[in-house]
Protein backbone atom coordinates (compact mmCIF):
# COMPACT_ATOMS: atom_id res chain seq x y z
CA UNK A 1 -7.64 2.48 -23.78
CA UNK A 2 -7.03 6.56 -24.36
CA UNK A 3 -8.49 7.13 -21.16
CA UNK A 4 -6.85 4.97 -18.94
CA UNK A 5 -3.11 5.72 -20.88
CA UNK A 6 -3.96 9.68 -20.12
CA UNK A 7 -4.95 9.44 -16.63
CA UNK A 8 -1.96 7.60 -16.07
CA UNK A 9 0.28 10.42 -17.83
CA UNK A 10 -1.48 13.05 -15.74
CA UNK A 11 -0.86 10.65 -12.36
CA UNK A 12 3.08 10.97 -13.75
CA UNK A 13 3.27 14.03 -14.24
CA UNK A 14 1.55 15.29 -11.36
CA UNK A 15 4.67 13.62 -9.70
CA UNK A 16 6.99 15.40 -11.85
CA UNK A 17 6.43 18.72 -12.38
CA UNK A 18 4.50 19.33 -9.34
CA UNK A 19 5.28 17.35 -6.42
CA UNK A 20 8.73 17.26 -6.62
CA UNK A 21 9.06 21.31 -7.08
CA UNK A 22 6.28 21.96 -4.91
CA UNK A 23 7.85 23.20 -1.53
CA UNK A 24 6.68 20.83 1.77
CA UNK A 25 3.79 20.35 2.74
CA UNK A 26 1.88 21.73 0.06
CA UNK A 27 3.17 19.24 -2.52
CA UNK A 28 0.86 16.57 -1.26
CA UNK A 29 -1.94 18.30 -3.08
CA UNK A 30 0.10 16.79 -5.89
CA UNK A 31 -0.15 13.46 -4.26
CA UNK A 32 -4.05 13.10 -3.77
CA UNK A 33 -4.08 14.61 -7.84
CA UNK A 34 -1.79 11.45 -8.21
CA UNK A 35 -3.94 9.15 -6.59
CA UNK A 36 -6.96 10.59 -7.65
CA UNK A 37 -5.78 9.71 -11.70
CA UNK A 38 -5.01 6.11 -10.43
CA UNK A 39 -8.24 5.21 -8.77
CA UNK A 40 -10.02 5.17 -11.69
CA UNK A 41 -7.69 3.03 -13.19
CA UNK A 42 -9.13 -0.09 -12.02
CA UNK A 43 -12.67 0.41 -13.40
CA UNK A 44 -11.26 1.34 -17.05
CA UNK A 45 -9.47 -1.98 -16.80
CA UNK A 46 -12.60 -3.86 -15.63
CA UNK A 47 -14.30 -2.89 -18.54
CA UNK A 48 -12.29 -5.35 -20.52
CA UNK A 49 -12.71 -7.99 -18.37
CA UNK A 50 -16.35 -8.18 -16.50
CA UNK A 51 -19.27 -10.06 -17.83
CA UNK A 52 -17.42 -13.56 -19.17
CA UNK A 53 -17.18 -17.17 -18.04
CA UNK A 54 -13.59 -16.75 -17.23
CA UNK A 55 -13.76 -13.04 -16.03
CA UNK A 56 -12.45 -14.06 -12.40
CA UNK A 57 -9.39 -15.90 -13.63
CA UNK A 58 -8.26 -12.87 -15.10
CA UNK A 59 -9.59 -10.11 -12.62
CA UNK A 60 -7.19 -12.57 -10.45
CA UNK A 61 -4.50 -12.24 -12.23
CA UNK A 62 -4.96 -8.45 -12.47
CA UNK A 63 -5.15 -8.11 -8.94
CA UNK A 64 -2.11 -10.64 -8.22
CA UNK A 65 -0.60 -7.98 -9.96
CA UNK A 66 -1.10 -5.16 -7.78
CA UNK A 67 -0.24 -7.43 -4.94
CA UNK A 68 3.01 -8.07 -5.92
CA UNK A 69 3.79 -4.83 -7.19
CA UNK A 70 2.82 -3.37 -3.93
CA UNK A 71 6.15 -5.24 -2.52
CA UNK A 72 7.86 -4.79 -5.92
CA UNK A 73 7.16 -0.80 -5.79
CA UNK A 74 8.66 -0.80 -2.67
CA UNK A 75 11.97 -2.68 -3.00
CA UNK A 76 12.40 -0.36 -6.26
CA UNK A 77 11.83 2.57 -4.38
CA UNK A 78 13.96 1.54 -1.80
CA UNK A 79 16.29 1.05 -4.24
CA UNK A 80 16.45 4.37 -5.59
CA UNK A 81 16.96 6.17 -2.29
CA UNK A 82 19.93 3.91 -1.50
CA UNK A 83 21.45 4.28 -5.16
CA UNK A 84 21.13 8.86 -4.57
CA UNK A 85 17.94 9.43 -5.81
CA UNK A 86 16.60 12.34 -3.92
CA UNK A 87 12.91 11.49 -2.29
CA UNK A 88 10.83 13.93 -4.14
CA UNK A 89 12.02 12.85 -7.25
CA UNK A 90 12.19 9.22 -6.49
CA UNK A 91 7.97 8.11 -6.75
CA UNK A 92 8.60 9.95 -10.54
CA UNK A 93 11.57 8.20 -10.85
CA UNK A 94 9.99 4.77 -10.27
CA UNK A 95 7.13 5.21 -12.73
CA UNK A 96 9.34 6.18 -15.58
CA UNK A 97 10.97 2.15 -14.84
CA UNK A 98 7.95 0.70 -15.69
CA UNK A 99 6.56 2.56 -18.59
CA UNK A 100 7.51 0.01 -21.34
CA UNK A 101 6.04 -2.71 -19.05
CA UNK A 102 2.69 -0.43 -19.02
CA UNK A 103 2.93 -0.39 -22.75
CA UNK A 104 3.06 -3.57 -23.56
CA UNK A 105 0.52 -4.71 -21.02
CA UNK A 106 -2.21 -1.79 -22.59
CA UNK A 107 -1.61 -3.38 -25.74
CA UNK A 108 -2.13 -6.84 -24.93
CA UNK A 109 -5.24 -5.40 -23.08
CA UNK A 110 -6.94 -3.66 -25.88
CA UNK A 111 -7.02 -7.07 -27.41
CA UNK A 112 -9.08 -8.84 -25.47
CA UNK A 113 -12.83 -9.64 -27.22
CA UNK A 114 -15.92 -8.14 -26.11
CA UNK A 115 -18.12 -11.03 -24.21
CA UNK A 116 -19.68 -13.50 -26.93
CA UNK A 117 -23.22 -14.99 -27.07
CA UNK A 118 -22.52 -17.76 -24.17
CA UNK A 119 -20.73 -14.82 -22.33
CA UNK A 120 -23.67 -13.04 -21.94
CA UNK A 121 -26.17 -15.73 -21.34
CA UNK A 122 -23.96 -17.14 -18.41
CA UNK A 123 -23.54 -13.85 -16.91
CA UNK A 124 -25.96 -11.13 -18.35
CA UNK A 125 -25.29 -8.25 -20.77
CA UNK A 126 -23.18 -6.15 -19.12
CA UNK A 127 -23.66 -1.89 -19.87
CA UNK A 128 -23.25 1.74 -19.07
CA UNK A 129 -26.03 1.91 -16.10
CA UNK A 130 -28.00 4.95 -16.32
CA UNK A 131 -28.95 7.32 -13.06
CA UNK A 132 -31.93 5.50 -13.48
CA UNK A 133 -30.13 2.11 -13.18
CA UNK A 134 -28.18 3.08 -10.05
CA UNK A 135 -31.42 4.21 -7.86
CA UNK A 136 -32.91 0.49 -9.29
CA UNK A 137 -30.19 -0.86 -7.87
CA UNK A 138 -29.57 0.27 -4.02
CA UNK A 139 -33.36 0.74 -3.71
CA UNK A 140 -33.39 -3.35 -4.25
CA UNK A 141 -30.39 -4.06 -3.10
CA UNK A 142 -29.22 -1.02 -0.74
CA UNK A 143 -28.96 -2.80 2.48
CA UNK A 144 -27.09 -6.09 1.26
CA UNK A 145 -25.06 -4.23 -0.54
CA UNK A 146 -23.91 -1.58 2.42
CA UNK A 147 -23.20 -4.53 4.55
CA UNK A 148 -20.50 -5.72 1.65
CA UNK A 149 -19.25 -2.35 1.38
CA UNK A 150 -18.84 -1.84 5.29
CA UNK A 151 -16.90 -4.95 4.88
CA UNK A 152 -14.62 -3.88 2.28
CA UNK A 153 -14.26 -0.42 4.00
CA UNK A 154 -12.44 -2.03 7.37
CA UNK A 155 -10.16 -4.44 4.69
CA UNK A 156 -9.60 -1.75 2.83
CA UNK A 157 -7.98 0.44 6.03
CA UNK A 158 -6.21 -2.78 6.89
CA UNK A 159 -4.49 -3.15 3.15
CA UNK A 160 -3.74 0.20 3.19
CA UNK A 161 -2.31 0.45 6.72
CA UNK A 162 -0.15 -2.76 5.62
CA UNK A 163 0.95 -1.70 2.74
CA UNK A 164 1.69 1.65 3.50
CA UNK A 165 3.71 1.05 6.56
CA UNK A 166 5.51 -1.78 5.73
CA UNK A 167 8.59 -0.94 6.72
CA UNK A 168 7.79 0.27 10.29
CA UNK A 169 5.69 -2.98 10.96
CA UNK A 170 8.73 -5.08 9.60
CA UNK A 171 11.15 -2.73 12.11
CA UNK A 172 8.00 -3.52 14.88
CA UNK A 173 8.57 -7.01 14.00
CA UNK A 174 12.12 -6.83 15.02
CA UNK A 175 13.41 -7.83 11.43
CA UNK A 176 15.59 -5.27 9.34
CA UNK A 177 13.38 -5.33 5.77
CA UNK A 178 16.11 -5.52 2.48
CA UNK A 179 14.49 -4.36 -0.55
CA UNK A 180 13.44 -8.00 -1.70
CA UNK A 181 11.82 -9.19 1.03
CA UNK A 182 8.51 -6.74 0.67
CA UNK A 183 8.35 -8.85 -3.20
CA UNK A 184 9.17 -11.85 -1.10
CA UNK A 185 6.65 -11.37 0.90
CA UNK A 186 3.36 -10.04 -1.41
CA UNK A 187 4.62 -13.00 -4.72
CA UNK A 188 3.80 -15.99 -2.02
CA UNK A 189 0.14 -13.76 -1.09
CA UNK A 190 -0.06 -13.40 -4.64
CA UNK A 191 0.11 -16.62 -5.35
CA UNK A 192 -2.57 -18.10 -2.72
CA UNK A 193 -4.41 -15.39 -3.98
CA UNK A 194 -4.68 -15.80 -7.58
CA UNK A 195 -5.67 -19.82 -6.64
CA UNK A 196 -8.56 -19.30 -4.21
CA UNK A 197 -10.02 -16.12 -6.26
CA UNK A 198 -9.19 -18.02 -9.91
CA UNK A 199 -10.75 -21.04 -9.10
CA UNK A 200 -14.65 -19.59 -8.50
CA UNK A 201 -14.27 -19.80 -12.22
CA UNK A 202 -15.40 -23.77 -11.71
CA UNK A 203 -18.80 -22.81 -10.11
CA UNK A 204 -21.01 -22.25 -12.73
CA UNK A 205 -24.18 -21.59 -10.69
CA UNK A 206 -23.75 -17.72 -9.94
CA UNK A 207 -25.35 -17.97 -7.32
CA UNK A 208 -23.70 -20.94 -5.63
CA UNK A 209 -20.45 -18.56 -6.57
CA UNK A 210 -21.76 -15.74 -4.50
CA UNK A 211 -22.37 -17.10 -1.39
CA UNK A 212 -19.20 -19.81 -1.45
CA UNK A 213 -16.99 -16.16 -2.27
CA UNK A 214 -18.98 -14.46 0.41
CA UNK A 215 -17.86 -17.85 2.76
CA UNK A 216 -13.97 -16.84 1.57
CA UNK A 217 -14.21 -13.78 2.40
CA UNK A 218 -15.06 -15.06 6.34
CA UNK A 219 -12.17 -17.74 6.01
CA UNK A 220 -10.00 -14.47 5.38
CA UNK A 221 -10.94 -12.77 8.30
CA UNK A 222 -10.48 -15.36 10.36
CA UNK A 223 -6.95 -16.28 9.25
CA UNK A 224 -6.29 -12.55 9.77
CA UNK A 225 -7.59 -12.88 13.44
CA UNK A 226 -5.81 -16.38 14.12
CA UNK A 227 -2.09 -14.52 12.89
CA UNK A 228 -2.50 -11.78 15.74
CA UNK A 229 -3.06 -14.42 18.27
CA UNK A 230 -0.20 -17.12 16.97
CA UNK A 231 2.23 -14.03 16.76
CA UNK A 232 1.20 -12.71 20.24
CA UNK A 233 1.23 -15.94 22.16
CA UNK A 234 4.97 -16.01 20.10
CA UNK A 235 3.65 -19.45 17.93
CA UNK A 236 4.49 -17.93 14.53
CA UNK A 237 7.82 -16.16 13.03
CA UNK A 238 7.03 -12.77 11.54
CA UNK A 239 7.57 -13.66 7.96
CA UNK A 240 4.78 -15.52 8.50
CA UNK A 241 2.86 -13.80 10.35
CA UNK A 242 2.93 -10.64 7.13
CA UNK A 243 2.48 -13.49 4.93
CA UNK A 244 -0.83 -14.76 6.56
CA UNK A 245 -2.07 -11.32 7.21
CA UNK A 246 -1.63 -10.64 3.83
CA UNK A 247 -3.27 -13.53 3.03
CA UNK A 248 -6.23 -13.12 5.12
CA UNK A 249 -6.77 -9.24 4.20
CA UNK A 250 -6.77 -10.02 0.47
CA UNK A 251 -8.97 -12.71 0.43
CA UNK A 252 -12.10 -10.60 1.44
CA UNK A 253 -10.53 -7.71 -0.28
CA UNK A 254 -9.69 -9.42 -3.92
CA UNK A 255 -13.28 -11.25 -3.72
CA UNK A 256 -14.93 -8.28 -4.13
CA UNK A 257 -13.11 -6.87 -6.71
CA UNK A 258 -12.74 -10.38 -8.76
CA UNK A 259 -15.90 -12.17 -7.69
CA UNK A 260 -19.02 -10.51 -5.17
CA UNK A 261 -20.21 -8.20 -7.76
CA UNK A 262 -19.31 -9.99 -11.09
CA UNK A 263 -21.69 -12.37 -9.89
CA UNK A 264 -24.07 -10.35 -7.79
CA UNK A 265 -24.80 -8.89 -11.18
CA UNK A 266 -25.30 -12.24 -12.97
CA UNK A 267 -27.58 -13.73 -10.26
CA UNK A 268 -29.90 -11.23 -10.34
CA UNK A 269 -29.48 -10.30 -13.81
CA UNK A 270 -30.06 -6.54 -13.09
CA UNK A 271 -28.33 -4.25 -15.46
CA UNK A 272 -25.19 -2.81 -14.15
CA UNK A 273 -21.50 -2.82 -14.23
CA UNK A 274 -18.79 -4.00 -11.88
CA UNK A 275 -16.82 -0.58 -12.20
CA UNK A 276 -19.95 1.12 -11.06
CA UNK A 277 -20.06 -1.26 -7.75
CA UNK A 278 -16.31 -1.37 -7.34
CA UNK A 279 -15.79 2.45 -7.53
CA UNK A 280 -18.66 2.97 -4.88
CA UNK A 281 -17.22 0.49 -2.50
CA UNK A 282 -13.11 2.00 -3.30
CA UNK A 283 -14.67 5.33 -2.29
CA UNK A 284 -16.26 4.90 1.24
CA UNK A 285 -13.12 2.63 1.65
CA UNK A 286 -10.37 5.27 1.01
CA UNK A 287 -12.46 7.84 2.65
CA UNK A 288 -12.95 5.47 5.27
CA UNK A 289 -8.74 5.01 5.54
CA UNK A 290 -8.15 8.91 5.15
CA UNK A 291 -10.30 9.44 8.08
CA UNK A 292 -7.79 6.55 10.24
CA UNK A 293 -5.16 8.30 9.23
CA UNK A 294 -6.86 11.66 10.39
CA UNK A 295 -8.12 10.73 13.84
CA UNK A 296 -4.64 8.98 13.96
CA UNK A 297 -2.55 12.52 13.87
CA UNK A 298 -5.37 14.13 15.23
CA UNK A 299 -5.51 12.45 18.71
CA UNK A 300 -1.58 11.70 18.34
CA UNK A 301 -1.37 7.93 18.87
CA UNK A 302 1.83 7.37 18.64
CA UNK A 303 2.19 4.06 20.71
CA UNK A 304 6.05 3.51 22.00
CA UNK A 305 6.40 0.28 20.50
CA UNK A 306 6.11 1.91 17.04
CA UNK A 307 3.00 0.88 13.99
CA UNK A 308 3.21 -2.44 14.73
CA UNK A 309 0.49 -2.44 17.84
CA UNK A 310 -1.72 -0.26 15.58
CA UNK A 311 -1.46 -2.81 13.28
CA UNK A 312 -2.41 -6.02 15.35
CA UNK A 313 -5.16 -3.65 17.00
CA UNK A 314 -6.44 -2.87 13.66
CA UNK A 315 -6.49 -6.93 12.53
CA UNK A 316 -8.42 -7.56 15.12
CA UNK A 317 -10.80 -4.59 14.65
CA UNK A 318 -11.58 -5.39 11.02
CA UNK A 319 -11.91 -9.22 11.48
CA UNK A 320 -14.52 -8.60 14.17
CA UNK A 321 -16.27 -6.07 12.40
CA UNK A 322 -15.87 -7.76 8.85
CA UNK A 323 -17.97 -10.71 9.90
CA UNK A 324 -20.39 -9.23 11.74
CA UNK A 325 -20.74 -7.57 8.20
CA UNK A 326 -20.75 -10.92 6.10
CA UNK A 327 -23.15 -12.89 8.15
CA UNK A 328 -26.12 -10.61 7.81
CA UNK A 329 -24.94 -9.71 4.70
CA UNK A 330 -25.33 -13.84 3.65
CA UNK A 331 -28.68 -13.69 5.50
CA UNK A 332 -29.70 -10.76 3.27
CA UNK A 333 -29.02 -12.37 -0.61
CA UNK A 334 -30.58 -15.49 0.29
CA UNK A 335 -34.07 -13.75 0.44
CA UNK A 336 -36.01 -14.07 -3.18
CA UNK A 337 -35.19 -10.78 -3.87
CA UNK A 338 -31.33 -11.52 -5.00
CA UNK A 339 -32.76 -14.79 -6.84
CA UNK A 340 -32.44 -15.04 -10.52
């Protein structure tokens, strides 16, 4: 609980006494020091809750959180710029609002009980994997498991894209975005969400939970793909159409965190942790949306209509690509090899 309370300290105060007195453009060294202290957040927090019966029920929850706060972050922040606050000062600004809320929720977490006897014998002992551990595991598993992670990498651009741009996709969309209707938005994602991704807690077989999460995953990239078409052949408003993206993007994307490797783990029974899993797939997928973002600036596409072609292009892209990924990927784990 020390660690992940001081790497979210440093994360603020990178904001504060560097980014915001930083002159342009160097500050966003501060920025990538920023996000570098949050990305480990989510494995810290795993800890707590990987190897129980119930563990994605609450990794659900978790991750409705970030959902919604995505939208909620953004109506605050829009918030602040409207009530003065200048724009280097505002990301500080917004972290200092929810520092009690942080508080509380770190002490609830530190609460939670280690995994008991039937914990462990419905989902294996869960501990800190050695370098020996890691090679075990991608020599057995490498090629299964790059398939997943390919997958994640092209939902991972798409969230990010999505979230990050928000506002210019809503403009693209031809609607003027108030503050509450990015929360608007992300609660009713949140909520279909934290359903689908809660209830794998009912499937007790782990491995019957793999492949039927694997199988959600696809239903998610194809409800991404059907929104592109229903907005371009004008059958769908855009409020829905961000709602069903949304929908479809974190489906594949939340499984992974809440469900793929929880029980990937417990059906083969291998030693290993889901932080270890989840921080290798979060790093080819943020490198993978840093180099988007690159190639973007680098070959200036800057399409007339604004992000929102981008967008659609990139829906399409990582629909395609994400189950040409899965299938194989299904294929794969059904060999002996992934059997318990």
């Amino acid at each position: 609980m020390r660690s992940l309370l001081v790497q979210i300290g440093l994360a603020e105060l990178a904001l504060l006494l560097l980014f915001a007195v930083t002159p342009a453009p160097w500050n966003v060294v501060w920025l990538f020091a920023n996000g570098l202290m949050l990305g480990m957040i989510f494995g810290l927090v795993m800890g707590f809750l990987e190897g129980k019966r119930n563990t994605e029920a609450m990794l659900a929850v978790l991750c409705m959180s970030f959902i919604i706060a995505d939208g909620a972050v953004k109506s605050v922040g829009k918030w602040l710029l409207e009530a003065g606050v200048p724009e280097v000062w505002m990301p500080f600004t917004a972290g200092l609002i929810f520092v009690l809320p942080l508080l509380l929720c770190s002490a609830i977490l530190n609460r939670i009980p280690p995994p008991d006897a039937r914990d462990v014998e419905a989902r294996s002992e869960r501990s800190v994997m050695t370098a020996a551990d890691r090679r075990r595991i991608l020599n057995r598993y490498g090629v299964g498991l790059a398939m997943i992670v390919l997958m994640y990498l092209s939902v991972t651009i798409l969230r990010s894209v999505r979230a990050d741009y928000a506002p210019e996709i809503w403009a693209g969309l031809g609607v003027d975005a108030d503050p509450g209707l990015f929360t608007c938005s992300e609660a009713i994602v949140a909520v279909g969400i934290l359903v689908l991704n809660g209830s794998m807690i009912f499937i007790r077989n782990n491995r019957a939970a793999f492949f039927a999460v694997l199988g959600m995953a696809a239903l998610g990239l194809a409800i991404t793909a059907a929104a592109v078409q229903g907005l371009n052949s004008e059958l769908m408003s855009p409020f829905n159409f961000m709602v069903l993206t949304g929908l479809g993007l974190y489906l594949p994307y939340i499984a992974v965190h809440t469900t793929v490797f929880e029980r990937f783990i417990a059906m083969t029974r291998d030693r290993g942790t889901i932080g270890y899993l989840m921080y290798l797939a979060d790093a080819f997928g943020y490198l993978g949306y840093v180099a988007v973002l690159l190639a973007r600036e680098f070959f200036q596409v800057r399409p007339m209509e604004g992000m929102l072609p981008f967008f659609l292009i990139l829906c399409t892209v990582a629909a395609c690509c994400g189950m040409a990924l899965l299938i194989p990927a299904m294929l794969y784990f059904r060999q002996p090899r992934a059997a318990s």
